[in-house]
Structures are given as structure tokens and as C-alpha cells.
Protein backbone atom coordinates (compact mmCIF):
# COMPACT_ATOMS: atom_id res chain seq x y z
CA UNK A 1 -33.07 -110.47 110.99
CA UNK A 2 -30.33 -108.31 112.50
CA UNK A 3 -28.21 -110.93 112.41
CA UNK A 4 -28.24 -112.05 108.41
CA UNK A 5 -28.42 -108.49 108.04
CA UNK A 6 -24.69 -108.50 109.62
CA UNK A 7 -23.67 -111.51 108.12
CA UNK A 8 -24.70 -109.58 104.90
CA UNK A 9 -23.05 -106.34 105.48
CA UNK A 10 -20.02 -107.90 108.20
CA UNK A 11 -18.50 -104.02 107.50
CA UNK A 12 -21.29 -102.14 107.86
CA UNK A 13 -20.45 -100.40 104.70
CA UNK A 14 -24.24 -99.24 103.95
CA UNK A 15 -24.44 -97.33 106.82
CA UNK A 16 -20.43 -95.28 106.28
CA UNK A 17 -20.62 -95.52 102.23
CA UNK A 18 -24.82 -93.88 102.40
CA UNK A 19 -25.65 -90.58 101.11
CA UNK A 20 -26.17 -89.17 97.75
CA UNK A 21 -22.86 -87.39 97.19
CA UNK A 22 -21.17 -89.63 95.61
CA UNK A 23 -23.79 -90.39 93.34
CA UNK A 24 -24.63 -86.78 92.87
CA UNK A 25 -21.05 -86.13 91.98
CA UNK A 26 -20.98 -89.38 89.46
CA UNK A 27 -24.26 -88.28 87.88
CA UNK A 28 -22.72 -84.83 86.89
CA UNK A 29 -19.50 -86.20 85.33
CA UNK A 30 -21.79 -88.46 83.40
CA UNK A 31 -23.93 -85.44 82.63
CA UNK A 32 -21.00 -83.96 80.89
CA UNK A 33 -19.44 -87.25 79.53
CA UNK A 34 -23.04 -87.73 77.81
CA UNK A 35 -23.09 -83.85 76.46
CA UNK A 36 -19.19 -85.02 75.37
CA UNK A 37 -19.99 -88.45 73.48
CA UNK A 38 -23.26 -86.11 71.59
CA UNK A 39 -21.00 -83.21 70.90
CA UNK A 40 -18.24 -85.92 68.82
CA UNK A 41 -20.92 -87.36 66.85
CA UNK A 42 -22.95 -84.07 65.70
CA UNK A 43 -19.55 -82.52 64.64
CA UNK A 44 -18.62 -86.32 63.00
CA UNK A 45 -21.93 -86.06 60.93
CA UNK A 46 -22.01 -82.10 60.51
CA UNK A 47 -18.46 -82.56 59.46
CA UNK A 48 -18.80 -85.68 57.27
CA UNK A 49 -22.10 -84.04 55.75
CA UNK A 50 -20.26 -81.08 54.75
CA UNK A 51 -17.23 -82.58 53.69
CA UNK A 52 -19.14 -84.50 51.36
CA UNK A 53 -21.35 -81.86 49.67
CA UNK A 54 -18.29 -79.53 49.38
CA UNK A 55 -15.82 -82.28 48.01
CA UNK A 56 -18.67 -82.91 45.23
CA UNK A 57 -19.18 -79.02 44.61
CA UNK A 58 -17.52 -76.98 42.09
CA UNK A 59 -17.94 -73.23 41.20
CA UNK A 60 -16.81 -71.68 37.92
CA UNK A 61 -16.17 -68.01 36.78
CA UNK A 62 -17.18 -67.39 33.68
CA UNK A 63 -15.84 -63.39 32.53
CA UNK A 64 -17.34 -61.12 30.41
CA UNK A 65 -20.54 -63.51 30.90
CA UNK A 66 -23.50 -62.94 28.17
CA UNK A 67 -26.18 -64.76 28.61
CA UNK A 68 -24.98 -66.60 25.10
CA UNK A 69 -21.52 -66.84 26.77
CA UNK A 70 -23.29 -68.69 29.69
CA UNK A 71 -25.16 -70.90 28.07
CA UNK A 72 -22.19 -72.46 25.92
CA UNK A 73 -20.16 -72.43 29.23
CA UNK A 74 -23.35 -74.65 30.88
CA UNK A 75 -23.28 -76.48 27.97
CA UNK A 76 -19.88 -77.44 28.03
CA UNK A 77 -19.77 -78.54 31.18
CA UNK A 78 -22.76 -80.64 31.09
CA UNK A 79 -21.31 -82.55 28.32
CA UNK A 80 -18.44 -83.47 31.00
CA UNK A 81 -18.75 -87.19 32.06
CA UNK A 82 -17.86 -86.33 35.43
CA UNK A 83 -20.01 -83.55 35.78
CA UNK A 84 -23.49 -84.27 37.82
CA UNK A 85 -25.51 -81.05 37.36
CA UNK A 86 -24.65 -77.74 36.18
CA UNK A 87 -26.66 -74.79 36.43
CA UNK A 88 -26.44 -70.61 35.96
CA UNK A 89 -26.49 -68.94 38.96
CA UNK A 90 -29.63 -66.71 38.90
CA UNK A 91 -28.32 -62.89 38.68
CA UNK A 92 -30.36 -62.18 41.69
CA UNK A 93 -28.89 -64.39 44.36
CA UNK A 94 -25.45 -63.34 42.59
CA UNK A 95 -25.98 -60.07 43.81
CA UNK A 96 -27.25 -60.62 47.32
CA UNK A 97 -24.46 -62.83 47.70
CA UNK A 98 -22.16 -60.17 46.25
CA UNK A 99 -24.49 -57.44 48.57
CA UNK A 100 -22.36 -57.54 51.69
CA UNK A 101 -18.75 -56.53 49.63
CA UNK A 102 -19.58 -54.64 46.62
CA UNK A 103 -22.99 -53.25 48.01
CA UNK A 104 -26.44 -52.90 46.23
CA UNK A 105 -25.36 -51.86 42.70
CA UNK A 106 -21.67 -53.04 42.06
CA UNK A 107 -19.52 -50.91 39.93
CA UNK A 108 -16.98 -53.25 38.41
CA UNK A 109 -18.63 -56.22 36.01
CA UNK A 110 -19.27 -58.75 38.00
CA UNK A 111 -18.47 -62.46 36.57
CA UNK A 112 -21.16 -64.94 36.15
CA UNK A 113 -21.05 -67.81 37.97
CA UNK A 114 -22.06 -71.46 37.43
CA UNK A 115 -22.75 -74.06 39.93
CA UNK A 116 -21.44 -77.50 39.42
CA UNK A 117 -21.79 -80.66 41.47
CA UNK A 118 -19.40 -83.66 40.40
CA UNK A 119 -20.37 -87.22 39.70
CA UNK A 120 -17.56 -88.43 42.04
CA UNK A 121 -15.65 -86.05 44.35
CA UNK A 122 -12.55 -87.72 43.32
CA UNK A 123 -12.54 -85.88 40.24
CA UNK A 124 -9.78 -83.27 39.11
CA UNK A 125 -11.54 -80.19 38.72
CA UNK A 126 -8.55 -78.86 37.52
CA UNK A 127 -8.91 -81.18 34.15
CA UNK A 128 -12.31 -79.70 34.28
CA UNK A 129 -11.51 -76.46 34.10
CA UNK A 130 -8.95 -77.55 31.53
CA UNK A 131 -10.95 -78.50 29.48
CA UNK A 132 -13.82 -75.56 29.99
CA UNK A 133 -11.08 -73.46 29.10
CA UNK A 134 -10.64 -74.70 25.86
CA UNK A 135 -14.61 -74.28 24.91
CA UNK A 136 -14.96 -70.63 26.85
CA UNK A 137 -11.71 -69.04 27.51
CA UNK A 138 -11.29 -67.16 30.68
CA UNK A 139 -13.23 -69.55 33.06
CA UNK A 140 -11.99 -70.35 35.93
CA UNK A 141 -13.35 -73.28 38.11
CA UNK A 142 -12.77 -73.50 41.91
CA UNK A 143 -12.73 -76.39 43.87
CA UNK A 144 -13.99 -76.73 48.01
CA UNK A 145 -10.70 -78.92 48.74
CA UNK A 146 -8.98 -76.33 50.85
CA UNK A 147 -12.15 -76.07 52.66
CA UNK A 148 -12.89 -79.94 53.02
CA UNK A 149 -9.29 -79.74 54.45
CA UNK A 150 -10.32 -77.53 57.58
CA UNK A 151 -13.60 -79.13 57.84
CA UNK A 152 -11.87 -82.67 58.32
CA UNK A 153 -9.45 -81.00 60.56
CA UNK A 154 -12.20 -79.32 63.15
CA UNK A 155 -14.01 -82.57 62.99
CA UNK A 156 -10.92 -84.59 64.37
CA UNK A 157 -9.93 -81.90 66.52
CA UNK A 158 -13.60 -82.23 68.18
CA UNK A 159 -13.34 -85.84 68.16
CA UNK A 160 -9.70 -85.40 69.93
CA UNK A 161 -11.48 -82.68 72.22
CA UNK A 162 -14.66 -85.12 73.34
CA UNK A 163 -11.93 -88.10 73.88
CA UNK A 164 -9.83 -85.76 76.23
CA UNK A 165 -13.20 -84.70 78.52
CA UNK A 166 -14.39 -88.63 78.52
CA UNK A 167 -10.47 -89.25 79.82
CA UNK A 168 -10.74 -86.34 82.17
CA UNK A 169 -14.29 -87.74 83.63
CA UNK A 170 -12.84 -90.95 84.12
CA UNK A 171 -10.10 -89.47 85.86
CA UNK A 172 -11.97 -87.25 88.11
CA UNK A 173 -14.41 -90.25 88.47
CA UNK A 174 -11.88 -92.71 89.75
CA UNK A 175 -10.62 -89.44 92.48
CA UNK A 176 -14.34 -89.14 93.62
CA UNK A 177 -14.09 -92.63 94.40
CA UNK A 178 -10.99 -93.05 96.13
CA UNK A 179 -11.58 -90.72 98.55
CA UNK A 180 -14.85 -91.97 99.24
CA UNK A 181 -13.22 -95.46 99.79
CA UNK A 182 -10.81 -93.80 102.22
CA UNK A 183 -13.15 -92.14 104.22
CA UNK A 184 -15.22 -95.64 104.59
CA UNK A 185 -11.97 -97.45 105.38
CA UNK A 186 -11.77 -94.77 108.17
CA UNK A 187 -15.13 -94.90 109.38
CA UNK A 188 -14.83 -99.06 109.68
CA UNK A 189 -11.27 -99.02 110.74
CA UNK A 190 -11.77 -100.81 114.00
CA UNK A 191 -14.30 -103.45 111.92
CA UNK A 192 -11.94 -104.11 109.60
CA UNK A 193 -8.85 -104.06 111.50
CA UNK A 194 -10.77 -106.97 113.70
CA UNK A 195 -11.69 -109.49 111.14
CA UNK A 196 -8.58 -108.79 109.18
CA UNK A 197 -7.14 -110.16 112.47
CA UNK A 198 -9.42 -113.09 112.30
CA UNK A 199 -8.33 -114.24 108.61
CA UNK A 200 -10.43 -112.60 106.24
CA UNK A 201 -8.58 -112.08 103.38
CA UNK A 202 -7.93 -109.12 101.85
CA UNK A 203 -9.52 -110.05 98.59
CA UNK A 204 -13.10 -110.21 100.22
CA UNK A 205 -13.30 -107.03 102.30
CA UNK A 206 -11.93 -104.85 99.25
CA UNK A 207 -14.51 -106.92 97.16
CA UNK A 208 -17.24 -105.40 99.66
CA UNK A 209 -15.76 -102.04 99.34
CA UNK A 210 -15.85 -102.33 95.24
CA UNK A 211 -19.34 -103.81 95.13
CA UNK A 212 -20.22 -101.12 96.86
CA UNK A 213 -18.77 -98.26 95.47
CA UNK A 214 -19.08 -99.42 92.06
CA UNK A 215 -23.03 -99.96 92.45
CA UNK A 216 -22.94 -96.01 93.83
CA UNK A 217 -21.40 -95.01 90.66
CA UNK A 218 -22.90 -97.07 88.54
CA UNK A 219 -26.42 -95.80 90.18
CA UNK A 220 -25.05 -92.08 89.84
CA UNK A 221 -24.22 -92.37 85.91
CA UNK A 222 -27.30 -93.81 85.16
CA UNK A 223 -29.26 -90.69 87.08
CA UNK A 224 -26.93 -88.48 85.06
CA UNK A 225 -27.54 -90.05 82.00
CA UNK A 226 -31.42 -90.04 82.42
CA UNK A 227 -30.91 -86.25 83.01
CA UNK A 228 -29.25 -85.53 79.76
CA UNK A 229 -31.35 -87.57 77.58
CA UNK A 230 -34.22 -84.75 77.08
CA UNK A 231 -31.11 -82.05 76.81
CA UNK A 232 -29.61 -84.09 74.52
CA UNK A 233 -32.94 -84.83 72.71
CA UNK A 234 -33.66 -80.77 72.30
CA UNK A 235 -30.04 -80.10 70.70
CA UNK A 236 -30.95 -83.06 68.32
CA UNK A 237 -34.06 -81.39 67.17
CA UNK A 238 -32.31 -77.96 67.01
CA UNK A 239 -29.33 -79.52 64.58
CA UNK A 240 -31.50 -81.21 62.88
CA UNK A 241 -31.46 -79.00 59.91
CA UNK A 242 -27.48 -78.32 59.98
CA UNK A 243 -27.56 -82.51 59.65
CA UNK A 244 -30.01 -82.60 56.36
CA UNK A 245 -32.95 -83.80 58.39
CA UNK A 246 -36.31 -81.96 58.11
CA UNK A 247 -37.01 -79.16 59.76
CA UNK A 248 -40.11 -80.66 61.70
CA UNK A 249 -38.54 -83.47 63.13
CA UNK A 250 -40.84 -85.52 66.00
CA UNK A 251 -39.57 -86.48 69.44
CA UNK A 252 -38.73 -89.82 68.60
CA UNK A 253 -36.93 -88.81 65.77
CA UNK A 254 -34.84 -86.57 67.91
CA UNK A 255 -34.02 -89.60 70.07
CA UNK A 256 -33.01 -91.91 67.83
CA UNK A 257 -30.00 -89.60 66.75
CA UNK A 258 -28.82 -90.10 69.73
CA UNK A 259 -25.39 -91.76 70.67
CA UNK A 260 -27.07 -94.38 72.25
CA UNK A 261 -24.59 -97.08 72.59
CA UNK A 262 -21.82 -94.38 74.23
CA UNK A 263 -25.09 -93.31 76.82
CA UNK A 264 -26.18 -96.97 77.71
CA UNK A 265 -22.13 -97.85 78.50
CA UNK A 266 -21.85 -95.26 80.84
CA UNK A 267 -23.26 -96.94 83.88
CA UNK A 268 -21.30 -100.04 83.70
CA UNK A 269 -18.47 -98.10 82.74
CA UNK A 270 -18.98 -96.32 86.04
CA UNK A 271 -19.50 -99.34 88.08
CA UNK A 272 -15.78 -100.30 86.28
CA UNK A 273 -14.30 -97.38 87.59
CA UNK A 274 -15.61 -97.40 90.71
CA UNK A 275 -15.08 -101.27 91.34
CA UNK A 276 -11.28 -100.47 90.05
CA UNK A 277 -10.25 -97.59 91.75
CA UNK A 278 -11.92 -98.94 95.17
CA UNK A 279 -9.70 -102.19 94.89
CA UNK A 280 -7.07 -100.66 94.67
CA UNK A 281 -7.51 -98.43 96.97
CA UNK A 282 -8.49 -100.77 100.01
CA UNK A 283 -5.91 -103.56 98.92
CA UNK A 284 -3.23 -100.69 99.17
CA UNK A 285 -4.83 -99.61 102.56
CA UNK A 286 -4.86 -103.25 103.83
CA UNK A 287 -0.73 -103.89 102.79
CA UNK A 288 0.38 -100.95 105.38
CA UNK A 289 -1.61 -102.80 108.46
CA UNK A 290 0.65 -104.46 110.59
């Protein structure tokens, strides 16, 4: 037994690459990486969910705004081909909107207001109001587009923000790695130094270091990953209204909003990095012996 075991493990690499550092260090990169990959696609859908009900949402001022005055203007507007829905704001929610800047009981006339939600975001409002004009003079629509604007822009600078932290894990993975390569190459100099004397190439003992090392990261990720699945799961369920879904959302429901492809290719992305870096590292080791 003790000798297949050596025949198996010629380096002795389980005994100098053991311990759980390295895979405790892997396992919180991938901890963040995972919180990284679910932070991109909540603001993606948050974004993309807002985006579209503001693109497709109009508001118009209507002045001087009798309840005869608003009807014709509702009218109007729902006569529009491009126009979904339009409906009177009620004078209630008006004024607890209006609550916060002009107070309880607002001096100055306050304009009504009419919601609006287009058939096709694509639409000019500006023809809209145009043409509302024309019927009720004085109106005033306002589009969301300025707003759509920044919305698109915070989602790609999130997206931009999650792909810089996944780059920086990598990074810091691959760092982990090669210094845990270097201190097995010193811990089995005088083993490798010996058969690299007898005519092992170098291709098989840094293929012993990279199997190794790459099965310790891949082994870490995964732990990590496991760990941020019922984190993950919880913020899910919490932004689960802010995404449309109902409010009393079930567990499984919470998982399977997941990212789950970007969580089940972080192990073997791992086990790339490590596999990489530690062949690199060892064949670069092995080209300064003499």
C-alpha cells in the first residue's frame, strides 16, 4: 500500500499542498464573486423593468383643470392610436403626492394631472402632446426619457462594476494560488530537484502541482458557492417586489431567480485558474534549475 500510494503521489504533494487555507481563501472570493454575478442581474432586471414601464409612461398637465376640462382632455387622448390607457389622477393622491412641497392645503392652483401609458414606447409624445394641444390648450405632456436615460446608465455602470469585482477575484484568485504553488515547490524541493534529475519532464510534475491546486480551488468555490446560495436566496425574496413578482414569493421561487448558470461555473472556473496559474508557476520554477 505505501508503495502505490508513492507511486501515486511521487511528490508528496498531499501532505505540503493539505490544509484548508487555500480553500478557505477560494471559498470567500467565490462568496463575493457569487454576491457580484446576483448583484448584475437584479440591477439588469430592476433596470430593464423600470426602463420599460417608464419608456411606456406619459404624464400630462392639464391647467386650469375642471372636471369638464378633464374629461375632454381624457377623452382626447384616449382617442390617440398610440395611446394604451389614460386615466384622471384622483385629486387625493394628487395632493399627497404634492404633500411633501406645497404642504397639506396648497395655495397656488394646482394643475390636474392625467396618467398615460403608450401602446409602444417608441412613440413621440411630443406629437402627442401636439396634438392634445390642439383639443385642450395649455397641456403639457411629459415624457420619462431623461429618466430611462439614467436608469440605462446605472444599470451598465453596475454591470461594468460586477465585471470589474469578477476580474479582481480572478486576479486575487490566481495570487492565492501562486504562492501556494511556491511554498509546495519549497517544501518538495529536494523531491523534485531528484527526479527532475532522473528525467521526469517538466510537463508531468507541474501537471501534479495543477491537478492539485486546481482541485483545492475548485473544492473551495464550490464551499463558497454553497454558502451564498441561502444569502442569495433571502435578497431574492426581499427584491422580489422591486422585480414585479408577488409579494409572498415561496423558497423555491426565490431560488429559481437565481443566476444559476454564473454560480454552477464558478467551480470549474476555479479549478481553471488554479490549474493555470500553478503551471505556470512550477514550469517557470523548473526553467531556473540548473
Amino acid at each position: 500500500m505505501a508503495r502505490r500510494r508513492y507511486s501515486r503521489d511521487p511528490l508528496g504533494l498531499r501532505r505540503a499542498l493539505s490544509g484548508w487555507l487555500l480553500p478557505g481563501l477560494v471559498a470567500a472570493m467565490a462568496l463575493l464573486a457569487a454576491l457580484a454575478l446576483a448583484g448584475a442581474q437584479g440591477a439588469a432586471a430592476l433596470a430593464e423593468r423600470w426602463q420599460r414601464g417608464a419608456a411606456a409612461a406619459v404624464t400630462v398637465q392639464v391647467p386650469n383643470a375642471d372636471a369638464a376640462r378633464l374629461d375632454r382632455a381624457v377623452a382626447a387622448l384616449r382617442a390617440m392610436p398610440e395611446v394604451a390607457e389614460a386615466r384622471a389622477m384622483d385629486a387625493d393622491r394628487l395632493e399627497e403626492l404634492l404633500r411633501p412641497w406645497l404642504g397639506g392645503n396648497p395655495a397656488l392652483p394646482v394643475p390636474g394631472v392625467v396618467e398615460v401609458r403608450l401602446r409602444d414606447a417608441r412613440a413621440d409624445p411630443v406629437l402627442i402632446g401636439d396634438r392634445l394641444a390642439t383639443a385642450i390648450p395649455g397641456a403639457l405632456v411629459e415624457a420619462h426619457g431623461l429618466w430611462v436615460q439614467r436608469l440605462a446608465a446605472l444599470a451598465r455602470s453596475l454591470q461594468g462594476l460586477a465585471l470589474a469585482v469578477l476580474l479582481l477575484v480572478a486576479l486575487v484568485a490566481a495570487a492565492v494560488v501562486a504562492v501556494a504553488t511556491r511554498a509546495g515547490l519549497a517544501a518538495r524541493r529536494d523531491a523534485i530537484e531528484v527526479l527532475h534529475g532522473l528525467g521526469a519532464r517538466d510537463g508531468d510534475i507541474a501537471g501534479r502541482f495543477a491537478t492539485r491546486l486546481g482541485l483545492l480551488a475548485a473544492g473551495g468555490a464550490l464551499l463558497g458557492t454553497l454558502a451564498a446560495v441561502p444569502a442569495l436566496a433571502l435578497l431574492a425574496d426581499l427584491a422580489g417586489p422591486w422585480l414585479g413578482a408577488a409579494a409572498a414569493t415561496g423558497t423555491m421561487d426565490s431560488l429559481s431567480r437565481l443566476p444559476w448558470p454564473g454560480l454552477v461555473a464558478l467551480p470549474p472556473t476555479a479549478f481553471l485558474v488554479g490549474w493555470a496559474t500553478a503551471q505556470a508557476t512550477v514550469r517557470r520554477w523548473l526553467h531556473r534549475l540548473p
